[in-house]
N, C-alpha and C. Protein backbone atom coordinates (compact mmCIF):
# COMPACT_ATOMS: atom_id res chain seq x y z
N UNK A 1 0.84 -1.17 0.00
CA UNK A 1 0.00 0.00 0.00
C UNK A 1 0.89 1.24 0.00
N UNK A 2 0.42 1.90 -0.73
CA UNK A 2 1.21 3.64 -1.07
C UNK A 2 0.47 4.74 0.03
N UNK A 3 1.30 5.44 0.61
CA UNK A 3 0.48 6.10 1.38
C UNK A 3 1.53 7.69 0.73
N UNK A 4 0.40 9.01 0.65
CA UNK A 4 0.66 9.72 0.63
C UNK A 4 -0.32 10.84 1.28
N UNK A 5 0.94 11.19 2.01
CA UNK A 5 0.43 12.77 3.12
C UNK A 5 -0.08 14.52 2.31
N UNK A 6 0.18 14.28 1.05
CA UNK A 6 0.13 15.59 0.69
C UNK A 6 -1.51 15.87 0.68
N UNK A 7 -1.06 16.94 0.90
CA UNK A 7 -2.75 18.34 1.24
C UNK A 7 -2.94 18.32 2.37
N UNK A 8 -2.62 17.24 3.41
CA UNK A 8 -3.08 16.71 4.95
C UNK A 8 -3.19 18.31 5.41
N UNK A 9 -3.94 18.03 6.48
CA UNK A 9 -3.46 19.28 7.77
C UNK A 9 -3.42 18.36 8.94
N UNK A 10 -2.42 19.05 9.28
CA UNK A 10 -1.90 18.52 10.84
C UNK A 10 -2.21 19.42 11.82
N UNK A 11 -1.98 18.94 13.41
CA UNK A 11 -1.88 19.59 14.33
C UNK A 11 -1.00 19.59 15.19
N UNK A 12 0.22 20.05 15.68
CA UNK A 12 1.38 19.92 16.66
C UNK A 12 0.87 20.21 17.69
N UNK A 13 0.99 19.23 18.79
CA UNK A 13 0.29 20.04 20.28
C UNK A 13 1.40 19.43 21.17
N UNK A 14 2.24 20.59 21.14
CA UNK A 14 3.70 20.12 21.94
C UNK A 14 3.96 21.43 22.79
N UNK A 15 4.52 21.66 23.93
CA UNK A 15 4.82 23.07 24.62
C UNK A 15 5.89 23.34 23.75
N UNK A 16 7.16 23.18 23.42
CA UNK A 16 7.96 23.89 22.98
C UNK A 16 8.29 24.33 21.36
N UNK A 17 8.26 25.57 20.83
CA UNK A 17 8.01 25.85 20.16
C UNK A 17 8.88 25.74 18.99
N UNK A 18 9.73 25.53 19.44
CA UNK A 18 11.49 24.82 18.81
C UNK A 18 10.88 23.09 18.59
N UNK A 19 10.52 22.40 18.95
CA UNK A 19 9.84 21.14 18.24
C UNK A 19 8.62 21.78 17.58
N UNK A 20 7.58 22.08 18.09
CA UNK A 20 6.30 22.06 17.06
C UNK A 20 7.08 22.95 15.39
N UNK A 21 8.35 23.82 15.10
CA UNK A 21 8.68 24.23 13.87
C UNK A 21 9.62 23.22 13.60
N UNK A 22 10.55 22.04 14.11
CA UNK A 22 10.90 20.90 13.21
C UNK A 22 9.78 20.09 13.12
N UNK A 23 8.83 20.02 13.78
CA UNK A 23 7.86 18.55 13.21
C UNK A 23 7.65 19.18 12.30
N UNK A 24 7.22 20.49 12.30
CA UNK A 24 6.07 21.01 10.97
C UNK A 24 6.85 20.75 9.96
N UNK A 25 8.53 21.59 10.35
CA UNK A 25 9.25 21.73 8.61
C UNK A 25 9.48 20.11 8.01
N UNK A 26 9.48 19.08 9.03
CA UNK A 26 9.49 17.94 8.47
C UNK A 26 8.08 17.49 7.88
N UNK A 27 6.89 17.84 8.43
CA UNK A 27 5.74 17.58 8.18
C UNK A 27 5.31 18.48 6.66
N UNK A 28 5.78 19.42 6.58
CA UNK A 28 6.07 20.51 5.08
C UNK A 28 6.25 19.78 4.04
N UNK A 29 7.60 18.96 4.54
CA UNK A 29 8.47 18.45 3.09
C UNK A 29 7.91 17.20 2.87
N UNK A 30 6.52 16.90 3.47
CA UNK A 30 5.56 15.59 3.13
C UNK A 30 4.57 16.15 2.25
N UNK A 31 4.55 17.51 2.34
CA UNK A 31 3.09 18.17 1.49
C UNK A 31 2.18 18.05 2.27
N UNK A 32 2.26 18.46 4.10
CA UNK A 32 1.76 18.30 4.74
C UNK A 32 1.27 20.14 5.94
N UNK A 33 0.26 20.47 5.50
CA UNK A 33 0.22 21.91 6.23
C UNK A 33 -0.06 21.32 7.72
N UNK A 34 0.61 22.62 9.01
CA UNK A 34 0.67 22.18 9.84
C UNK A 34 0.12 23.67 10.51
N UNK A 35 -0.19 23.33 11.84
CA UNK A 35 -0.49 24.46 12.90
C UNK A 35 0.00 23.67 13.88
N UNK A 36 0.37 24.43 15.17
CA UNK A 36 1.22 24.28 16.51
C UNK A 36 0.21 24.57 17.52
N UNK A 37 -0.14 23.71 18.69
CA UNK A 37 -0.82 24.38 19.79
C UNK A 37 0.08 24.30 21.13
N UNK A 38 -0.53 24.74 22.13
CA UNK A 38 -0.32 23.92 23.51
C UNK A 38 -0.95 25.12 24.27
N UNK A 39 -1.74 24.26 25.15
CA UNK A 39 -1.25 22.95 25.86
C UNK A 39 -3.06 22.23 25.13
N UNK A 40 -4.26 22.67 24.67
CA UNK A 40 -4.99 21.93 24.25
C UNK A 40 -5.45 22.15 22.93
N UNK A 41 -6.26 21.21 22.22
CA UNK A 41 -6.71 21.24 20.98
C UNK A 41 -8.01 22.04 21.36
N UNK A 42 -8.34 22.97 19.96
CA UNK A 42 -9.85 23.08 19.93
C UNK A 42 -10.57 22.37 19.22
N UNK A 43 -12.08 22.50 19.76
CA UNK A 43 -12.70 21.94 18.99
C UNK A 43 -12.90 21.66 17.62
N UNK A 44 -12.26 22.97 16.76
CA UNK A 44 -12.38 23.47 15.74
C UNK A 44 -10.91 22.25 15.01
N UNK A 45 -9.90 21.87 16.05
CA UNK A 45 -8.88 20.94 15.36
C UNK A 45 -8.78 19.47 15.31
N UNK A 46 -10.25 19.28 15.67
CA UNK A 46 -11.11 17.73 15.82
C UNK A 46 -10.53 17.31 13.86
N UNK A 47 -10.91 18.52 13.26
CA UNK A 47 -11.18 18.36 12.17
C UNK A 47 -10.22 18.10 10.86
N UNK A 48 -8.76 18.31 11.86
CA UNK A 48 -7.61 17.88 11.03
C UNK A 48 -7.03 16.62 10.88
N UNK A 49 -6.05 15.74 10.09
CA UNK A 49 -6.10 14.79 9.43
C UNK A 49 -5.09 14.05 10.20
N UNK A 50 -4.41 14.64 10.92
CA UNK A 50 -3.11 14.03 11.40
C UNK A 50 -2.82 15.43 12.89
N UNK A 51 -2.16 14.19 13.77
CA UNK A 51 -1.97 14.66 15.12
C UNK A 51 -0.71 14.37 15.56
N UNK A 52 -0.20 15.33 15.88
CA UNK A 52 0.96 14.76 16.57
C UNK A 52 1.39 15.40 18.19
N UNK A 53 1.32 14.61 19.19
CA UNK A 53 1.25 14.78 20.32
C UNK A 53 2.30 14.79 21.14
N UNK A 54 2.30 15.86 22.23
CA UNK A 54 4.00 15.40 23.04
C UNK A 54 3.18 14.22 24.52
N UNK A 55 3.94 13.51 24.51
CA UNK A 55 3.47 12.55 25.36
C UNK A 55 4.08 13.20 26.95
N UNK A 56 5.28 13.37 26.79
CA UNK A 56 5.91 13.71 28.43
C UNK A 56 4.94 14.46 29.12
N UNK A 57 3.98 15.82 28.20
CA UNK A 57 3.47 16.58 29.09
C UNK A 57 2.05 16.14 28.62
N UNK A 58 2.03 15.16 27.96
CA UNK A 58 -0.20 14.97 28.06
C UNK A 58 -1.10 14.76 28.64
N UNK A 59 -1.74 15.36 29.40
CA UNK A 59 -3.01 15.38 30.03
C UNK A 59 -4.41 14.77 29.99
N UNK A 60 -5.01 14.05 30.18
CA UNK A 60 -6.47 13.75 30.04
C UNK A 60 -6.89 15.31 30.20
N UNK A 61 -8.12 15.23 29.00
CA UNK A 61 -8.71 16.39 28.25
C UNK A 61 -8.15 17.60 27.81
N UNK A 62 -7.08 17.25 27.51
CA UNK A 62 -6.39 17.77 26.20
C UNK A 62 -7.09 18.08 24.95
N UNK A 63 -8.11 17.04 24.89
CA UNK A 63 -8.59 16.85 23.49
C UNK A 63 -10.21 16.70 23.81
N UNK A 64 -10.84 17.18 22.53
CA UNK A 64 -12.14 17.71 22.47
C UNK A 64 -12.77 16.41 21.99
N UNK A 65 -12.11 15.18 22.62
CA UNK A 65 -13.19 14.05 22.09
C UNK A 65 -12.84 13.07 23.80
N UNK A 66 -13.61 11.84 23.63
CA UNK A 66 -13.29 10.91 24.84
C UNK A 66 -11.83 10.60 24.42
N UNK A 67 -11.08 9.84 25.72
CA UNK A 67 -9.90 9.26 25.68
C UNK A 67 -10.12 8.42 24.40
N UNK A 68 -9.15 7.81 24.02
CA UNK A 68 -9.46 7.07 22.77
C UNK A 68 -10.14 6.61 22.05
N UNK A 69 -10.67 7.98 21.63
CA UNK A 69 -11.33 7.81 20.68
C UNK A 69 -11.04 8.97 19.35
N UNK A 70 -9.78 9.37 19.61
CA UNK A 70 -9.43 10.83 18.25
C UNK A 70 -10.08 9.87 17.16
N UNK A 71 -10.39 11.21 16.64
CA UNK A 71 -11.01 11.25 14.86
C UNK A 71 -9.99 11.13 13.87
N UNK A 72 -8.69 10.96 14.18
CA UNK A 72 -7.92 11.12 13.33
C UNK A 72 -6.17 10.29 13.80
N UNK A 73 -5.40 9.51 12.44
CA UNK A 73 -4.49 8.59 13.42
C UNK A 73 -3.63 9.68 14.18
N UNK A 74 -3.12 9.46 15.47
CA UNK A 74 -2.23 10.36 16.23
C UNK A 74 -0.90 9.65 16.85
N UNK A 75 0.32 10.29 16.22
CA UNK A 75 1.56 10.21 16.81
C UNK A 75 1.87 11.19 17.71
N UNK A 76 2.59 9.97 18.76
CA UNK A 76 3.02 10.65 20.20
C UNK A 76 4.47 10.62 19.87
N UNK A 77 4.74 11.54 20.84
CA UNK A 77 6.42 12.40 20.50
C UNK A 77 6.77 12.16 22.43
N UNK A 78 8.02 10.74 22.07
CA UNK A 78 8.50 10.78 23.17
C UNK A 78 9.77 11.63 23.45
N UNK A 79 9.87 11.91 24.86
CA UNK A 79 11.32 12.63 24.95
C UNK A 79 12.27 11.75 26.19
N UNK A 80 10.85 10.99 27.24
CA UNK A 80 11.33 10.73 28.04
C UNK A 80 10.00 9.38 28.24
N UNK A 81 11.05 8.28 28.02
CA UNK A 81 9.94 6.89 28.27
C UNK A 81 9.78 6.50 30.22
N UNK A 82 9.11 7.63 30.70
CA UNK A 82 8.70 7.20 31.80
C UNK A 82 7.25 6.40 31.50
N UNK A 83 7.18 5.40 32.56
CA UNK A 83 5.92 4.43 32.92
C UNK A 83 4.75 4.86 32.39
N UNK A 84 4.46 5.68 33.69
CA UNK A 84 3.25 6.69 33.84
C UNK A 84 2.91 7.61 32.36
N UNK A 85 3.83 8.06 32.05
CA UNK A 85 3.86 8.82 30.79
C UNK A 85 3.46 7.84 29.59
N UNK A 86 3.36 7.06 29.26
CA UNK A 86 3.58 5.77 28.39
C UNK A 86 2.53 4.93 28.72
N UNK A 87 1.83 4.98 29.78
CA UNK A 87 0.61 4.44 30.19
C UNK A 87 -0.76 5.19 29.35
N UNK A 88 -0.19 6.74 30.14
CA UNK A 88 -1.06 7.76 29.45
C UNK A 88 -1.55 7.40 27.82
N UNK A 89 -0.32 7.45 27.60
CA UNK A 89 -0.23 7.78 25.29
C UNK A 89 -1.34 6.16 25.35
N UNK A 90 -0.95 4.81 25.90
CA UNK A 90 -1.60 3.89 25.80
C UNK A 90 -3.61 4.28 25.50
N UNK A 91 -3.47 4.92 27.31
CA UNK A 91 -5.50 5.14 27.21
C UNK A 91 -5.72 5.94 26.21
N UNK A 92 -4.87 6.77 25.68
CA UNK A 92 -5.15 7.89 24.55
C UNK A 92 -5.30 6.88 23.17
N UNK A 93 -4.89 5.61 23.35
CA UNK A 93 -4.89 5.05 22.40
C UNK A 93 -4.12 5.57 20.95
N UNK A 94 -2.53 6.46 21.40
CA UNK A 94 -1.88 6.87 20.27
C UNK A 94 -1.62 5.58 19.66
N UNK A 95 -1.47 5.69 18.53
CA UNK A 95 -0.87 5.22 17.20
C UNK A 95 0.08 5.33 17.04
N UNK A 96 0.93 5.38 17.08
CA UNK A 96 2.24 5.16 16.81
C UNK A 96 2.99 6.27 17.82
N UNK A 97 4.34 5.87 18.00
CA UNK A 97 5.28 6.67 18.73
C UNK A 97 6.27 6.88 18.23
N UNK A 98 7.01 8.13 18.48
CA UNK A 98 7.95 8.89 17.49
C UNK A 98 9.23 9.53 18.65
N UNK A 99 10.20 8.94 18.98
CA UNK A 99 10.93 9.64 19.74
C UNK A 99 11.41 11.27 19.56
N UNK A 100 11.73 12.30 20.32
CA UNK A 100 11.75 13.77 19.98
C UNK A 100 13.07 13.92 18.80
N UNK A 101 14.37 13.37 18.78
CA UNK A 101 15.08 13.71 18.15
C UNK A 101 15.44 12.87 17.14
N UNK A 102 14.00 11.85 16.76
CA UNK A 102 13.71 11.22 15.36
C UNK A 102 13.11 11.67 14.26
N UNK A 103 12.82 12.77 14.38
CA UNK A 103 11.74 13.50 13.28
C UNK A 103 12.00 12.85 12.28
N UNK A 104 13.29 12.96 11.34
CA UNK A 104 13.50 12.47 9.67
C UNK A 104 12.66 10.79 9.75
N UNK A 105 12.09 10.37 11.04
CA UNK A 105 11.71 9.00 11.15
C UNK A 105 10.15 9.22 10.42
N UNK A 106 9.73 10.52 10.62
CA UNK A 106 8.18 10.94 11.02
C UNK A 106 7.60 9.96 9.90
N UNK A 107 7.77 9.96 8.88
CA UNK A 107 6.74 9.26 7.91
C UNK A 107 6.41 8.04 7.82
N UNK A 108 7.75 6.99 8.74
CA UNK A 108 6.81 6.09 8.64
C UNK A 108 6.37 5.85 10.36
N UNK A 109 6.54 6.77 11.10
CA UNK A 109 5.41 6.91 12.08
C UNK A 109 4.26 7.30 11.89
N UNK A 110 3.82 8.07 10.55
CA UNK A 110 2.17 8.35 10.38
C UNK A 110 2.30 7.73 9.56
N UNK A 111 2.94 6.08 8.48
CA UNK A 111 2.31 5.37 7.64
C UNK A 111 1.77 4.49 8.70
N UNK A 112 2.49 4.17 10.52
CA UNK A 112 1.93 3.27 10.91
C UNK A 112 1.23 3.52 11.90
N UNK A 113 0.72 5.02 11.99
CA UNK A 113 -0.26 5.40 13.07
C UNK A 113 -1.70 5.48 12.35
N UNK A 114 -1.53 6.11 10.36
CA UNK A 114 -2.71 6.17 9.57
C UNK A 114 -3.12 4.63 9.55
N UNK A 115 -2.06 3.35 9.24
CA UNK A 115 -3.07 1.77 9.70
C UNK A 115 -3.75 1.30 10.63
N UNK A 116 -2.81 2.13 12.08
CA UNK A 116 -3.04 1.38 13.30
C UNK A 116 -4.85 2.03 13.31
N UNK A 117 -4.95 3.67 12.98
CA UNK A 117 -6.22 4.32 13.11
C UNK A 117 -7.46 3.48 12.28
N UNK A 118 -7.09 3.52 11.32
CA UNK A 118 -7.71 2.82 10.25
C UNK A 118 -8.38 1.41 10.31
N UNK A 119 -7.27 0.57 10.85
CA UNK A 119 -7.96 -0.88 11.59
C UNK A 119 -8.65 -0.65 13.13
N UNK A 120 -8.21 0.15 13.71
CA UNK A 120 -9.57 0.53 14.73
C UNK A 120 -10.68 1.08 14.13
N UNK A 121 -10.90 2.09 13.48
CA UNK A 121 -12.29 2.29 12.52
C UNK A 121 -12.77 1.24 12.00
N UNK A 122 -12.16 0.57 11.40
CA UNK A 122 -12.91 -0.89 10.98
C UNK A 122 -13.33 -1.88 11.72
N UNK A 123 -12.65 -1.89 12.98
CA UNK A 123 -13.27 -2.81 14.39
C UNK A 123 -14.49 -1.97 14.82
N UNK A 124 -14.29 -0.51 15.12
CA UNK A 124 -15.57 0.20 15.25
C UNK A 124 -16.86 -0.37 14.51
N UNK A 125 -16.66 0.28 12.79
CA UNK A 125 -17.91 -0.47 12.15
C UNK A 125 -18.29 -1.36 12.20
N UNK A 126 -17.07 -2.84 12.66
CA UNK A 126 -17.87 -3.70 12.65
C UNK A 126 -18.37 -4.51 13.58
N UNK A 127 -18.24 -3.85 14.82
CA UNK A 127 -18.87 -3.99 16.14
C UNK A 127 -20.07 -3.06 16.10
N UNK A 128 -19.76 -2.16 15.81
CA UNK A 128 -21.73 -1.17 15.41
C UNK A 128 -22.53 -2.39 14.43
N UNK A 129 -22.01 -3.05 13.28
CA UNK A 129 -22.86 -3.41 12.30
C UNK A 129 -23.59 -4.40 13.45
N UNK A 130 -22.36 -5.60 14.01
CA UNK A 130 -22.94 -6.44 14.87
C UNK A 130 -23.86 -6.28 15.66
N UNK A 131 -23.94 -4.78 16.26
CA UNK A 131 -24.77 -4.66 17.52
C UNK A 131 -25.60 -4.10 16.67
N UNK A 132 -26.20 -3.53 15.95
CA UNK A 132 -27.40 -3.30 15.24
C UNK A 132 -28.25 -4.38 14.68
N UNK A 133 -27.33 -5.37 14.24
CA UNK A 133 -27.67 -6.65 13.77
C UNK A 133 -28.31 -7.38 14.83
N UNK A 134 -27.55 -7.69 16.03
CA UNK A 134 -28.30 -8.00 17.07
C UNK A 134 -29.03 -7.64 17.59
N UNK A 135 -29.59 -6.45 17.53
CA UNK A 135 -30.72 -5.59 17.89
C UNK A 135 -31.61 -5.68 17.30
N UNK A 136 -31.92 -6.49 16.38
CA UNK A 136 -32.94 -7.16 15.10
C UNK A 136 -33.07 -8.58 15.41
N UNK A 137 -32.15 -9.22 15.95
CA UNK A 137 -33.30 -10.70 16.31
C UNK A 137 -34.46 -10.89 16.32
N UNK A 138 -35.31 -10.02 16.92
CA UNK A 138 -36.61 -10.47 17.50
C UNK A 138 -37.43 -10.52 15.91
N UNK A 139 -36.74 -9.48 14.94
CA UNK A 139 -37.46 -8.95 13.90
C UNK A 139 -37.37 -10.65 13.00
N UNK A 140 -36.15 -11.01 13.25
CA UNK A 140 -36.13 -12.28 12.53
C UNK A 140 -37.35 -13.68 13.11
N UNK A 141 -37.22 -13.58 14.20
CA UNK A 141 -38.50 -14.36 14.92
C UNK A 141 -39.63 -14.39 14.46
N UNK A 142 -39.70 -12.80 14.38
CA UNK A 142 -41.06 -12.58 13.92
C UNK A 142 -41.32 -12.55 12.54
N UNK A 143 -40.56 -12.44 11.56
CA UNK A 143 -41.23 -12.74 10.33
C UNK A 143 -40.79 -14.39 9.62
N UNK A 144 -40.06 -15.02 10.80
CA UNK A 144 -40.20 -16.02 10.56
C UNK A 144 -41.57 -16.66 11.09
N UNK A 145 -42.24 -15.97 12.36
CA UNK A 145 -43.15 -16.62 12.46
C UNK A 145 -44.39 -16.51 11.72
N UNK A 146 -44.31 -15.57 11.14
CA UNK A 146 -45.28 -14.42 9.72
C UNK A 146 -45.17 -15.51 8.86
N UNK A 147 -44.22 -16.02 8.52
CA UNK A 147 -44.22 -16.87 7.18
C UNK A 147 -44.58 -18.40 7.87
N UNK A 148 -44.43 -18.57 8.65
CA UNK A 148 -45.28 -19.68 9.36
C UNK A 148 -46.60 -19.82 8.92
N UNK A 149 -47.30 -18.81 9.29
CA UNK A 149 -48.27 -18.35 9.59
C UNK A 149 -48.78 -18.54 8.38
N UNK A 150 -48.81 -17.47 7.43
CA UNK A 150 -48.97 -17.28 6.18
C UNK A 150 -48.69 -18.33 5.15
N UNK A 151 -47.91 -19.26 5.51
CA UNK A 151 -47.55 -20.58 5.00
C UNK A 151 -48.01 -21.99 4.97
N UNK A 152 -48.20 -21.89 6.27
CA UNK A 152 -48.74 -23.21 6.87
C UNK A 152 -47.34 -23.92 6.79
N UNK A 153 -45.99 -23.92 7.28
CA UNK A 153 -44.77 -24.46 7.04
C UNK A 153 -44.26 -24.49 8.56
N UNK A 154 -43.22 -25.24 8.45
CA UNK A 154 -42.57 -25.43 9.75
C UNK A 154 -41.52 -23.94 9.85
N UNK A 155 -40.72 -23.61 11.11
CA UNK A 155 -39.52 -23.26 11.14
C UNK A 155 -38.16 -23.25 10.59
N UNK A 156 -37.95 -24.29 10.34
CA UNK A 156 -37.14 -24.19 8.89
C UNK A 156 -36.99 -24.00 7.90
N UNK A 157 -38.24 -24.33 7.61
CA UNK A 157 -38.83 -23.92 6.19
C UNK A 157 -39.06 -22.39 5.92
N UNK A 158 -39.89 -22.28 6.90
CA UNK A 158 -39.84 -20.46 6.92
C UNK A 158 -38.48 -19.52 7.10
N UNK A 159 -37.69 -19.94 7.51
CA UNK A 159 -36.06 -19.59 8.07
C UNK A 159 -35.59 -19.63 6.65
N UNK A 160 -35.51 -21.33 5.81
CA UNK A 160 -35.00 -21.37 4.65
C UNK A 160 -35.72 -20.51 3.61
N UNK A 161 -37.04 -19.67 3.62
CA UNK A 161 -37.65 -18.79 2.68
C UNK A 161 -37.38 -17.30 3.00
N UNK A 162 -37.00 -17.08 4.71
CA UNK A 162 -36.36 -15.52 4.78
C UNK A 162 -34.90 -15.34 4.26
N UNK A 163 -34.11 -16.79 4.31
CA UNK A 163 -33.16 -16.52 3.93
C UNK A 163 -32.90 -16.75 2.68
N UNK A 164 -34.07 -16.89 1.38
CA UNK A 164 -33.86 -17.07 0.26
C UNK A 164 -34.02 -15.65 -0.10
N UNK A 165 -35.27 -15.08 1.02
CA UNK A 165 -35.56 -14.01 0.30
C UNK A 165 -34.73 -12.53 0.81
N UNK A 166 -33.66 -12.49 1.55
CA UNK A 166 -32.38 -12.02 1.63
C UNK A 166 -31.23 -12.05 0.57
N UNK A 167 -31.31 -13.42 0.71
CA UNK A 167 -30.36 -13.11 -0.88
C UNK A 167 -30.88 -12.96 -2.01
N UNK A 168 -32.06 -12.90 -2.35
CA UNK A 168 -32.90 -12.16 -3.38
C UNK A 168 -32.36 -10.57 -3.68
N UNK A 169 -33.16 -9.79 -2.02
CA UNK A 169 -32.51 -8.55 -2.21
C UNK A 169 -31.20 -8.35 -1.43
N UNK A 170 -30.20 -9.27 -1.56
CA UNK A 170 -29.15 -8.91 -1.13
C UNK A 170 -28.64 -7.98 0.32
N UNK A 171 -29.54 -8.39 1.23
CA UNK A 171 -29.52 -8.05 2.59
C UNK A 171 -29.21 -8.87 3.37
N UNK A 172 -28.64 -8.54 4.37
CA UNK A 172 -28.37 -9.13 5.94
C UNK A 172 -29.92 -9.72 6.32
N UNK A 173 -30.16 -10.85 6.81
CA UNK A 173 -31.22 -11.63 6.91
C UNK A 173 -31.70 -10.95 8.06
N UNK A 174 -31.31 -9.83 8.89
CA UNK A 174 -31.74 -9.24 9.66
C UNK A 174 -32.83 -7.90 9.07
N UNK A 175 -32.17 -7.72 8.35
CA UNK A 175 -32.64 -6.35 7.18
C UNK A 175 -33.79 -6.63 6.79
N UNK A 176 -33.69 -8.40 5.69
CA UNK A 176 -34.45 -8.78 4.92
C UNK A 176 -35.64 -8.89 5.90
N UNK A 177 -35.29 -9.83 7.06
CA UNK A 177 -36.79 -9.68 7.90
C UNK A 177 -37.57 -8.52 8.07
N UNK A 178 -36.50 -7.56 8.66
CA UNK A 178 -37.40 -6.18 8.72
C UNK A 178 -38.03 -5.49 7.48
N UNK A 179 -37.84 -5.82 5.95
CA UNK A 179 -38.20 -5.49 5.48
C UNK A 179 -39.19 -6.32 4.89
N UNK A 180 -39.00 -7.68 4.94
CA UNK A 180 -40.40 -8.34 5.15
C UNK A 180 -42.13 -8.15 6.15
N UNK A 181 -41.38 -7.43 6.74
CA UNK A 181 -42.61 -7.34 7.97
C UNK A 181 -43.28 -6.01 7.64
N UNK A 182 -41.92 -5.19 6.95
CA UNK A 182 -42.66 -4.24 6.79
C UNK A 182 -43.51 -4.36 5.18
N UNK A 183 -43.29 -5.07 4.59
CA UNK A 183 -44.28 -5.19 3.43
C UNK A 183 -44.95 -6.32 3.45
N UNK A 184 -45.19 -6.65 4.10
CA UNK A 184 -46.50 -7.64 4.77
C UNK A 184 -47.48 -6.78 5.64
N UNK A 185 -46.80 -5.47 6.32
CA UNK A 185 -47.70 -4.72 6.87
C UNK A 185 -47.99 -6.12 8.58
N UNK A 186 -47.19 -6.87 8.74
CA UNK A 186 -47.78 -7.39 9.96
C UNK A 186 -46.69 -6.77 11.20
N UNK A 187 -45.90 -6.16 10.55
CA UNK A 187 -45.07 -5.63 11.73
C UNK A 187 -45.66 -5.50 13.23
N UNK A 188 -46.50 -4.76 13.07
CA UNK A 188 -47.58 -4.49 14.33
C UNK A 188 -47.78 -5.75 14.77
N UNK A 189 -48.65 -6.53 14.29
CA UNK A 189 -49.19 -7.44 14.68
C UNK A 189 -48.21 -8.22 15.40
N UNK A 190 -47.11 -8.38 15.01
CA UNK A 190 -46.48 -9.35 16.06
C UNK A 190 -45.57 -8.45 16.94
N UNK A 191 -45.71 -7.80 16.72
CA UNK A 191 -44.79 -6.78 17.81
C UNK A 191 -44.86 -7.29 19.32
């Protein structure tokens, strides 16, 4: 996979102002625009593409979202691998770590903080899909018991006709039920 940083905007949220202008000028020569904060993000920098954090001095609520959960992948900038400090970057759930006087390293610390982010978004979706999915059981019950009904057929049989008629319209057999019930109009009824 090719990864390229250009157009990004970044955010430096480091106290000293002598690092936040080498990350940037290194973050520059990626085709990467940058701004510098400290000591917190605003809300308004939820909205940039790339983060880069000083870990020695980071704080819980620093940042305008829950602990790990940034909107965006974030490298931490060590200077000093204490415990406690390194625990922190952990609940923050940074992405990758970048020691302070590694910068020329930076790029492939955000090729492997943009995967590490990236495969958590995809565990996200697909723990939401699951739990939505599971939140539709009952819907499957019930228009399996609809086609019972309407059938005169056993449970399997009706099971084996919601799930024909899922892959008909190419839905999650959770979907397909709900949208069976709803064009049968018995939704109610078995509610």
């Amino acid at each position: 996979m090719t990864y390229s940083f250009a157009g990004m905007q970044a955010c430096v949220l480091h106290p000293s102002t002598e690092v936040r202008e080498r990350v940037a000028l290194r973050l520059s020569s990626l085709g990467i625009r940058t701004e510098g904060r400290w000591p917190a993000l605003l809300p308004e920098d939820a909205a940039v593409d790339l983060l880069v954090v000083d870990i020695d001095r980071g704080e819980d609520g620093q940042f305008p979202w829950p602990s790990g959960e940034a909107p965006m992948p974030v490298v931490g900038l060590i200077g000093s691998e204490a415990p406690g400090r390194l625990q922190w970057a952990l609940r923050q759930d940074v992405d990758a770590f970048l020691p302070i006087g590694a910068t020329a390293t930076l790029f492939s610390a955000l090729v492997i903080a943009t995967a590490r982010h990236d495969e958590r978004a995809d565990r996200r979706r697909t723990t939401a899909e699951a739990n939505r999915r599971n939140g539709l059981r009952l819907e499957v019950i019930r228009a399996v018991l609809v086609i019972m009904r309407r059938e005169d057929i056993d449970e399997a049989a009706a099971l084996k006709r919601l799930r024909a008629f899922a892959m008909v319209e190419q839905l999650p057999l959770e979907d397909a039920a709900t949208q069976l019930l709803s064009d049968l109009g018995d939704a109610k009824a078995w509610a």
